[in-house]
N, C-alpha and C. Protein backbone atom coordinates (compact mmCIF):
# COMPACT_ATOMS: atom_id res chain seq x y z
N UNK A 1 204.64 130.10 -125.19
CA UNK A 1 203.77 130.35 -124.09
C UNK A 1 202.49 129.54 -124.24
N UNK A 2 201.71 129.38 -125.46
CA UNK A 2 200.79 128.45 -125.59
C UNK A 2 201.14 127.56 -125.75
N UNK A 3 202.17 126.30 -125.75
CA UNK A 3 202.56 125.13 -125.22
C UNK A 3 202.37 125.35 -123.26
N UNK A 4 203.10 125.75 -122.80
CA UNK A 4 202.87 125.59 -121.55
C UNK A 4 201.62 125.90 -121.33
N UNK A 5 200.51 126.12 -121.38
CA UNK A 5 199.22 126.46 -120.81
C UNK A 5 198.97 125.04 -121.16
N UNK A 6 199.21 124.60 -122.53
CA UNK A 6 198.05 123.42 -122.98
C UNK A 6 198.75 122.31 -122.56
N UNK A 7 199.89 122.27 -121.94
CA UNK A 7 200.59 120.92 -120.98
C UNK A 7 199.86 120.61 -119.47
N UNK A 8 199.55 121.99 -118.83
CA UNK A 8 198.78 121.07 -117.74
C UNK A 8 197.36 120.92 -117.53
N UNK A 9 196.67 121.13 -119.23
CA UNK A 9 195.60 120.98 -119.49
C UNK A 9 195.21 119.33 -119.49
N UNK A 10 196.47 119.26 -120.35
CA UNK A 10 196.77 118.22 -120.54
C UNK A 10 196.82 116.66 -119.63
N UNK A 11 197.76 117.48 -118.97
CA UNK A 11 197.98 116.78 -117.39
C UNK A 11 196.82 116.64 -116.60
N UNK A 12 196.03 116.97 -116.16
CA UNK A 12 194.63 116.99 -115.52
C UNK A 12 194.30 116.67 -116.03
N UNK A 13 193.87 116.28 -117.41
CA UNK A 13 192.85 115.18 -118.11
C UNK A 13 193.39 114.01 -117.82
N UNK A 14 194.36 113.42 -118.16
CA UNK A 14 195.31 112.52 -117.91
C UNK A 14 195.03 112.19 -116.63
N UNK A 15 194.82 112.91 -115.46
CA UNK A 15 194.75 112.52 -114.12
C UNK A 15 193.45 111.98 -113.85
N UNK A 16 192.39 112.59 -114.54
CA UNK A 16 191.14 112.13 -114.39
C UNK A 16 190.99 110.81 -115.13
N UNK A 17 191.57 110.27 -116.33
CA UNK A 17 191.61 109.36 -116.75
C UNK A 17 191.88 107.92 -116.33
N UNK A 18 193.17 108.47 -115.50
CA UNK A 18 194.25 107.34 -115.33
C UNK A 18 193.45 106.38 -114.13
N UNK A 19 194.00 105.28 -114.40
CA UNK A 19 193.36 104.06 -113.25
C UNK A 19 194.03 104.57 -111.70
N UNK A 20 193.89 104.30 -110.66
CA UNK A 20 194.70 104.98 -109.50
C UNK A 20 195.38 103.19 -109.25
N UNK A 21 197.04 104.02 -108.27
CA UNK A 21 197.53 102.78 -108.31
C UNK A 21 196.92 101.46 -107.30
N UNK A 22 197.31 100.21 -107.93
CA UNK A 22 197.03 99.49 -106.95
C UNK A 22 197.33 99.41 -105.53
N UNK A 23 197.14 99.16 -104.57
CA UNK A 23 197.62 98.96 -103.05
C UNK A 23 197.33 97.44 -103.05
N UNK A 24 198.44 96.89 -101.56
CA UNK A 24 198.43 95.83 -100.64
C UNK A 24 197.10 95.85 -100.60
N UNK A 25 196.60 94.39 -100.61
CA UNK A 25 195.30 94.14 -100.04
C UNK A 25 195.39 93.45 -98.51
N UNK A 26 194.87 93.89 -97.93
CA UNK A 26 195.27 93.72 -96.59
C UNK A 26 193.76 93.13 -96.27
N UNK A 27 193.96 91.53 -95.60
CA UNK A 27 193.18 90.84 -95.10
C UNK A 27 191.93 91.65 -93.86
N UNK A 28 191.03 91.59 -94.13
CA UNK A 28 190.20 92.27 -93.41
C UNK A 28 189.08 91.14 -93.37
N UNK A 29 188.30 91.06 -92.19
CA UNK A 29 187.16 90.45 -91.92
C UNK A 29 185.64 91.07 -92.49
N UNK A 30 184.65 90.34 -93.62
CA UNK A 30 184.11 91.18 -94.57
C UNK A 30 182.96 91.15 -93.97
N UNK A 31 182.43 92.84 -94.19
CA UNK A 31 181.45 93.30 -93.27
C UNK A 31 179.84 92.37 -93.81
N UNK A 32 179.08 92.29 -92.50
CA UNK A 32 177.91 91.40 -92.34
C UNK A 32 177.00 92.35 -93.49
N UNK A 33 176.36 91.52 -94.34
CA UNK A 33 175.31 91.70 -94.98
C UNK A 33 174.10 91.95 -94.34
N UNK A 34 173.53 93.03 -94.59
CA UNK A 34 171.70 93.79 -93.72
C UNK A 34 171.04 92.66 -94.04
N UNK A 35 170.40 92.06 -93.41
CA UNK A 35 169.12 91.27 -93.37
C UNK A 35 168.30 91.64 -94.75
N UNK A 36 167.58 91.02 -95.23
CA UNK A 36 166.93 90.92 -96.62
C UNK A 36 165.33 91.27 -96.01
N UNK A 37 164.46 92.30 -96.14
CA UNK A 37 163.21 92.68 -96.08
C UNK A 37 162.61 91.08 -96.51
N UNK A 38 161.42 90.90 -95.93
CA UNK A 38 160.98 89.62 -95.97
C UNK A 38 159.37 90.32 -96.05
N UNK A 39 158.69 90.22 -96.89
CA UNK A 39 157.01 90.67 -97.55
C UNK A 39 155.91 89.80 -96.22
N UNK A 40 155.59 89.97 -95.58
CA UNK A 40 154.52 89.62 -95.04
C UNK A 40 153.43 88.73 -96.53
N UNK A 41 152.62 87.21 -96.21
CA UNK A 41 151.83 87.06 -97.14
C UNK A 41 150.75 87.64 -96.87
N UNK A 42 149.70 88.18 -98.24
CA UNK A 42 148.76 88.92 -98.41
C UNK A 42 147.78 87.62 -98.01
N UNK A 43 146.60 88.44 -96.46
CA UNK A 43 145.36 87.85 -96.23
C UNK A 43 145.24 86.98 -97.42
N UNK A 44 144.77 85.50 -97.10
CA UNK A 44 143.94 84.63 -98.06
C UNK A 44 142.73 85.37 -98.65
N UNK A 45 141.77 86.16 -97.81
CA UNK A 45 140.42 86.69 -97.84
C UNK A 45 140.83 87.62 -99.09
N UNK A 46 141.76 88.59 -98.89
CA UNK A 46 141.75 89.27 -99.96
C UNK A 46 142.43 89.35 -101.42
N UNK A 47 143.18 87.63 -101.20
CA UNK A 47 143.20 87.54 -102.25
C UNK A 47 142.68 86.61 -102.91
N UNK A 48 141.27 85.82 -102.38
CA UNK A 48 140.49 85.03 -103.23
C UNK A 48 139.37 86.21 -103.60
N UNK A 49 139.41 87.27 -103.14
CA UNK A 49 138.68 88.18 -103.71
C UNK A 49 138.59 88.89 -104.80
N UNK A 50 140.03 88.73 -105.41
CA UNK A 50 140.51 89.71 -106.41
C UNK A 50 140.91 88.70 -107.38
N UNK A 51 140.98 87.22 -107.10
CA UNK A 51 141.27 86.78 -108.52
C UNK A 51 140.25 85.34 -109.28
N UNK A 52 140.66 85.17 -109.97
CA UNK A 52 139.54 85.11 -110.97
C UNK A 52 138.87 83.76 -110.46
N UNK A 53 137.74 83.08 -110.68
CA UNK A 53 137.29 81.87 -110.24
C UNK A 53 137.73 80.54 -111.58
N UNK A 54 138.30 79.51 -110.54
CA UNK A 54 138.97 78.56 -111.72
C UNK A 54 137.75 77.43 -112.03
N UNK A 55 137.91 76.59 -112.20
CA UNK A 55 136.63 75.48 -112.71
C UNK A 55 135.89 74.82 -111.68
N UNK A 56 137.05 74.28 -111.26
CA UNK A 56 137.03 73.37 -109.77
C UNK A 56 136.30 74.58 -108.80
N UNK A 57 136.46 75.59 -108.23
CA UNK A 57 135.71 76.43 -107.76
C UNK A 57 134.62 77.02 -108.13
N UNK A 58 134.14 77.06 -109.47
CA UNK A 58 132.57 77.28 -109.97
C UNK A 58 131.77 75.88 -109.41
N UNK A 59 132.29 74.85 -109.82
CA UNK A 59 131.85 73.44 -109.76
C UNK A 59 131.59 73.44 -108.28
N UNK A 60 132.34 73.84 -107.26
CA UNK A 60 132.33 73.60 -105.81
C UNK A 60 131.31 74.50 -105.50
N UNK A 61 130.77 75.77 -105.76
CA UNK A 61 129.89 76.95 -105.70
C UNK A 61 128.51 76.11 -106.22
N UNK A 62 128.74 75.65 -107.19
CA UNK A 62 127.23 75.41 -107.79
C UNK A 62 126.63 73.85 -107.06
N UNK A 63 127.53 72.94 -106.66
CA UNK A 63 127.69 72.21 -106.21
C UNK A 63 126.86 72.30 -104.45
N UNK A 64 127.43 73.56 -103.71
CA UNK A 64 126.94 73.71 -102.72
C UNK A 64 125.53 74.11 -102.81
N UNK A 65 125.12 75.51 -103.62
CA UNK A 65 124.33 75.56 -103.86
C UNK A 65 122.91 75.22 -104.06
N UNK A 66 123.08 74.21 -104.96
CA UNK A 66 122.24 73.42 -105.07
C UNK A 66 122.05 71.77 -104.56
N UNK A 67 123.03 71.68 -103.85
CA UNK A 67 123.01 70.62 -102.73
C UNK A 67 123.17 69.15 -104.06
N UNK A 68 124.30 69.25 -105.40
CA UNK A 68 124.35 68.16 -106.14
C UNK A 68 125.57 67.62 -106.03
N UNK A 69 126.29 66.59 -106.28
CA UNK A 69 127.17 65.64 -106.62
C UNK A 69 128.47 67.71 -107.37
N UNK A 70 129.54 66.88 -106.74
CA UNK A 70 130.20 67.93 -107.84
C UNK A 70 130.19 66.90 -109.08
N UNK A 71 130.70 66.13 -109.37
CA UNK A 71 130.39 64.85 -110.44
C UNK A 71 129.33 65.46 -111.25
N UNK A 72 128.71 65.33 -110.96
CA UNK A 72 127.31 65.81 -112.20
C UNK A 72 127.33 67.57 -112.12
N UNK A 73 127.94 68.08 -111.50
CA UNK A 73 127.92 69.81 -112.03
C UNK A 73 128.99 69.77 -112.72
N UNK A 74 130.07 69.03 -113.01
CA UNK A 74 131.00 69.17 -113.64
C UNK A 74 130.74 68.18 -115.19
N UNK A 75 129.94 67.57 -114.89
CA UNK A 75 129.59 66.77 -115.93
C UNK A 75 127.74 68.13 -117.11
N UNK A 76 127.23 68.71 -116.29
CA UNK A 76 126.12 69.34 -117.07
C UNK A 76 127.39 70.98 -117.46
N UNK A 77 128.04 71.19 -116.85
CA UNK A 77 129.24 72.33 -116.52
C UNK A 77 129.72 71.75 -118.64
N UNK A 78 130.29 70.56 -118.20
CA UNK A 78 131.03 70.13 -119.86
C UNK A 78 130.01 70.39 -121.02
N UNK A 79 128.69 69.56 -120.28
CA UNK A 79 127.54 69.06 -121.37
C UNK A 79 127.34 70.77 -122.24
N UNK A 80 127.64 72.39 -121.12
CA UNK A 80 127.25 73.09 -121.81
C UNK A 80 128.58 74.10 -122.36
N UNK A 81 129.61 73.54 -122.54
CA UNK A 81 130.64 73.70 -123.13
C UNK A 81 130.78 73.42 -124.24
N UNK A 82 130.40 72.01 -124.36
CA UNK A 82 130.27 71.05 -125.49
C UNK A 82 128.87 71.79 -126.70
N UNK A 83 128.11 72.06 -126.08
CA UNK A 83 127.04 73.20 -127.36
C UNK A 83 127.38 74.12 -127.25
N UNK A 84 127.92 74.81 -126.70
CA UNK A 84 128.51 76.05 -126.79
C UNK A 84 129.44 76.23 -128.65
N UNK A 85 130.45 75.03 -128.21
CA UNK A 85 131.11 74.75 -129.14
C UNK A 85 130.62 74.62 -130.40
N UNK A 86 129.68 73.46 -130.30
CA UNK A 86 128.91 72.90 -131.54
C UNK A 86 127.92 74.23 -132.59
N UNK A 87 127.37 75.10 -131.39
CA UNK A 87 126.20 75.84 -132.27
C UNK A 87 126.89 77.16 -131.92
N UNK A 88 128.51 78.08 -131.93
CA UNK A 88 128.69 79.18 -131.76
C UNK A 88 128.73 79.65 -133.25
N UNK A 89 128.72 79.02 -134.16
CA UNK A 89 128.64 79.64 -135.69
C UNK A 89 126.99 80.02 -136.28
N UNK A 90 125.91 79.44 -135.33
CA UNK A 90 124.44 79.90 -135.69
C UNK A 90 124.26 80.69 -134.23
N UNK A 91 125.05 81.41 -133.57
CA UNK A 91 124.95 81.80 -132.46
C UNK A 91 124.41 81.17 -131.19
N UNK A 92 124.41 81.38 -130.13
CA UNK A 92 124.29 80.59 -128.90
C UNK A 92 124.38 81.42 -127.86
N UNK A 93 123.12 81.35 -127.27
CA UNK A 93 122.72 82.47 -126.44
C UNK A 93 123.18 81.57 -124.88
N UNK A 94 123.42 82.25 -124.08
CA UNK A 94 123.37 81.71 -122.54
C UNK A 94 122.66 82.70 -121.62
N UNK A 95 121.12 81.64 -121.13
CA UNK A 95 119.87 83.23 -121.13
C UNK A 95 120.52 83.73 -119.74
N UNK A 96 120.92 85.02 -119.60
CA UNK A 96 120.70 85.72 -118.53
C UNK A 96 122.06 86.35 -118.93
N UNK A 97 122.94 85.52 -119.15
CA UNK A 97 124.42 85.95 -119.28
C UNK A 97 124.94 86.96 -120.59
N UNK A 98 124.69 86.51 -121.78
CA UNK A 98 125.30 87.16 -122.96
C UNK A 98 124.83 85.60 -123.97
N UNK A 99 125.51 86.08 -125.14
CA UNK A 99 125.64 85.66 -126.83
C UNK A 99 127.14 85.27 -127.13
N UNK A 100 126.83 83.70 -127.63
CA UNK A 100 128.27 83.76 -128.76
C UNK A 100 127.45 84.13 -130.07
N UNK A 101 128.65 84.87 -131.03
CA UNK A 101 128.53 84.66 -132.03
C UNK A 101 129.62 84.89 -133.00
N UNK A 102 129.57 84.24 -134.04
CA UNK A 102 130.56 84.49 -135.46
C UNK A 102 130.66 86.38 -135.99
N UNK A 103 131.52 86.40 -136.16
CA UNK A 103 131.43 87.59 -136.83
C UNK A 103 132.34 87.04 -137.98
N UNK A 104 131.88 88.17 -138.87
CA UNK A 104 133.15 88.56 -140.25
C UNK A 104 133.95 89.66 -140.42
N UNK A 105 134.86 89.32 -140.46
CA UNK A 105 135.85 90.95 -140.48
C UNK A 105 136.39 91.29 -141.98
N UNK A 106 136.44 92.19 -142.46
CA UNK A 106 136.59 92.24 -143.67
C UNK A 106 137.65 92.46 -143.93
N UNK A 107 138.54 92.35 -145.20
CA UNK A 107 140.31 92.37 -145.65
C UNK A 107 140.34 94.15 -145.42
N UNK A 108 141.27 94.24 -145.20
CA UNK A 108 141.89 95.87 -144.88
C UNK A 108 143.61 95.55 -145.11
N UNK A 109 143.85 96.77 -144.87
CA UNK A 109 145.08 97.39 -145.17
C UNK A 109 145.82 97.93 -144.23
N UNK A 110 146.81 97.64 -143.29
CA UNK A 110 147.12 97.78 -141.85
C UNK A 110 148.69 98.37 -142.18
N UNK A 111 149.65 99.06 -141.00
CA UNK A 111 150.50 99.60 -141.71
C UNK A 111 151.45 98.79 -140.41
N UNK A 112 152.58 98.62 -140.88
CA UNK A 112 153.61 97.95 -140.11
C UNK A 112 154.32 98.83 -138.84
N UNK A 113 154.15 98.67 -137.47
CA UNK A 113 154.42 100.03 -136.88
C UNK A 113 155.74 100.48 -136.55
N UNK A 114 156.67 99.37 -136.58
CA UNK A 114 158.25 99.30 -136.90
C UNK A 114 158.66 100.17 -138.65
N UNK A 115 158.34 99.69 -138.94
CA UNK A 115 158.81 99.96 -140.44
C UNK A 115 157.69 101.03 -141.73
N UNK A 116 156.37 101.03 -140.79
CA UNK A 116 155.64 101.84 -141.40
C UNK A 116 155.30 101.11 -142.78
N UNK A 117 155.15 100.07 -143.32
CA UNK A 117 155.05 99.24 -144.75
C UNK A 117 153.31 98.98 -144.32
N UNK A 118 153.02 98.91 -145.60
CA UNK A 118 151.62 98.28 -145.55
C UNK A 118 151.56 96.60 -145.61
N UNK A 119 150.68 96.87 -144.33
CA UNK A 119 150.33 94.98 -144.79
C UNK A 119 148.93 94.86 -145.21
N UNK A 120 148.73 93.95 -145.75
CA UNK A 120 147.48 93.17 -146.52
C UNK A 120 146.61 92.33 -144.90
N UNK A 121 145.69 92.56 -144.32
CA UNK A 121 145.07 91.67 -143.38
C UNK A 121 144.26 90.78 -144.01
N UNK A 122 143.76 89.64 -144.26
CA UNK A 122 143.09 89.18 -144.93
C UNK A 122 141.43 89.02 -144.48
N UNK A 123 140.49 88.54 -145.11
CA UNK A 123 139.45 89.13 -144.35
C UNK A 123 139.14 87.37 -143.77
N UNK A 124 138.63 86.92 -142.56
CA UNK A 124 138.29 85.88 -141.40
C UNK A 124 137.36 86.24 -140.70
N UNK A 125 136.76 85.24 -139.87
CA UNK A 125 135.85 84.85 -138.69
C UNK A 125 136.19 85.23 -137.69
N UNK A 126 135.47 85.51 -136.92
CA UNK A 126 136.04 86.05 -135.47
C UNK A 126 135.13 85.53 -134.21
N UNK A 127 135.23 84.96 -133.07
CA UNK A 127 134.27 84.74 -132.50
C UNK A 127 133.93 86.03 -131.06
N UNK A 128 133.00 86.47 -130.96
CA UNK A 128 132.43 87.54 -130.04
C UNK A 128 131.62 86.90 -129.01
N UNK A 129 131.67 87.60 -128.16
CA UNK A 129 130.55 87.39 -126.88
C UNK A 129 130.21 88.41 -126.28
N UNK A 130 128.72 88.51 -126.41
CA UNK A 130 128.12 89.67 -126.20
C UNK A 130 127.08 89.79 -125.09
N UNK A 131 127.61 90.48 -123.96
CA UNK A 131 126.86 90.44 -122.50
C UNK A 131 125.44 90.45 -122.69
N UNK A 132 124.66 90.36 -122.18
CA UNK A 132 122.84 90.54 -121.59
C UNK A 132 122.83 91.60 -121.55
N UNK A 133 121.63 92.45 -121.36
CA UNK A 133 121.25 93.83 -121.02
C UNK A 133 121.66 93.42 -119.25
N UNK A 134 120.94 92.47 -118.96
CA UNK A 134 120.60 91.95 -117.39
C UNK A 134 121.98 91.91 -116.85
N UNK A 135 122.92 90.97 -117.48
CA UNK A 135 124.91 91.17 -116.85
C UNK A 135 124.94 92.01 -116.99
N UNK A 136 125.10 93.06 -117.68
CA UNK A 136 125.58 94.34 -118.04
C UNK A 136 124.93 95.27 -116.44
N UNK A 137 124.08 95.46 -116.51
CA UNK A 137 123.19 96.33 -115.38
C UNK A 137 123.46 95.63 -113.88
N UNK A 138 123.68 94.15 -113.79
CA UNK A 138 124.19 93.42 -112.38
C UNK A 138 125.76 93.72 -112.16
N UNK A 139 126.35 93.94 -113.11
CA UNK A 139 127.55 94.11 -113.07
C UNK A 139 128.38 95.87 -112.63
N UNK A 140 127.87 96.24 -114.18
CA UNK A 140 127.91 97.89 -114.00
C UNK A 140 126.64 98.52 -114.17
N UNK A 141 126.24 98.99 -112.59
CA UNK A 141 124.90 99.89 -112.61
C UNK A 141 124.73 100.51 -113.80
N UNK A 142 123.36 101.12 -114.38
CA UNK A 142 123.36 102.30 -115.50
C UNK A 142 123.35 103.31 -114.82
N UNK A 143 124.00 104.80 -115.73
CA UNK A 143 124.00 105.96 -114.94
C UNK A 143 122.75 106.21 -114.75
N UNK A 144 122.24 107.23 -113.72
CA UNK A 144 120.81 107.89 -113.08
C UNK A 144 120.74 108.82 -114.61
N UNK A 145 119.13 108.79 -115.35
CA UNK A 145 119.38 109.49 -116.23
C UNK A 145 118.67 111.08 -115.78
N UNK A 146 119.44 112.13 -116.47
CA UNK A 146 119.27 113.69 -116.30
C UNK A 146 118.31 114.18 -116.65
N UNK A 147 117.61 114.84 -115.03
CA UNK A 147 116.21 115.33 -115.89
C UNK A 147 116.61 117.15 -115.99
């Protein structure tokens, strides 16, 4: 009696398993594909608003501005790239804007986050730039302080 119970247990698994049979494929005309959603482009306005200013567009800004050659804003633009470079290890201020400067980071002991192992960091230079009081406050207001 418990053989026959566990045969069409059996059988119904088997049915759920099994591939179903093949059929005739019978030529049919294949149904039209839905049209593909097509994105409208995003306003120009709002998106020279949101991304970042490239060289050629500072140069064209300062250029208008001050009514000069882009040629020579792109040329005093280099001239202060070029000290930037030269004096960021005795620091190098840019007045209104912020500070380069060198830092030192010291050797530490860091842990591997895959494998959890310690690594050795060694200790190096780092270069920082450090906003103005003045950027800082043109940029992000200070809070109202609490009386």
């Amino acid at each position: 009696m418990a053989k026959a119970e566990k045969k069409p247990a059996k059988a119904a698994k088997a049915a759920k398993t099994a591939k179903p049979a093949k059929t005739a494929k019978v030529a049919t005309k294949p149904a039209a594909k839905p049209a593909k959603a097509v994105k409208a482009p995003a306003p120009k306005a709002a998106a020279a608003k949101s991304a970042v200013l490239t060289k050629t567009q500072i140069i064209a800004g300062i250029a208008e501005k001050t009514e000069l050659q882009k040629k020579k804003v792109a040329e005093v633009l280099d001239l202060i790239t070029e000290l930037t470079y030269k004096n960021a290890k005795n620091g190098f201020t840019l007045p209104g804007i912020g500070k380069v400067v060198v830092q030192n980071r010291s050797a530490r002991v860091c842990r591997n986050p895959q494998t959890g192992e310690p690594v050795k960091v060694p200790a190096r230079k780092v270069l920082k730039f450090r906003f103005a009081k003045a950027a800082k406050d043109a940029i992000i207001p200070p809070k109202a302080a609490k009386k």
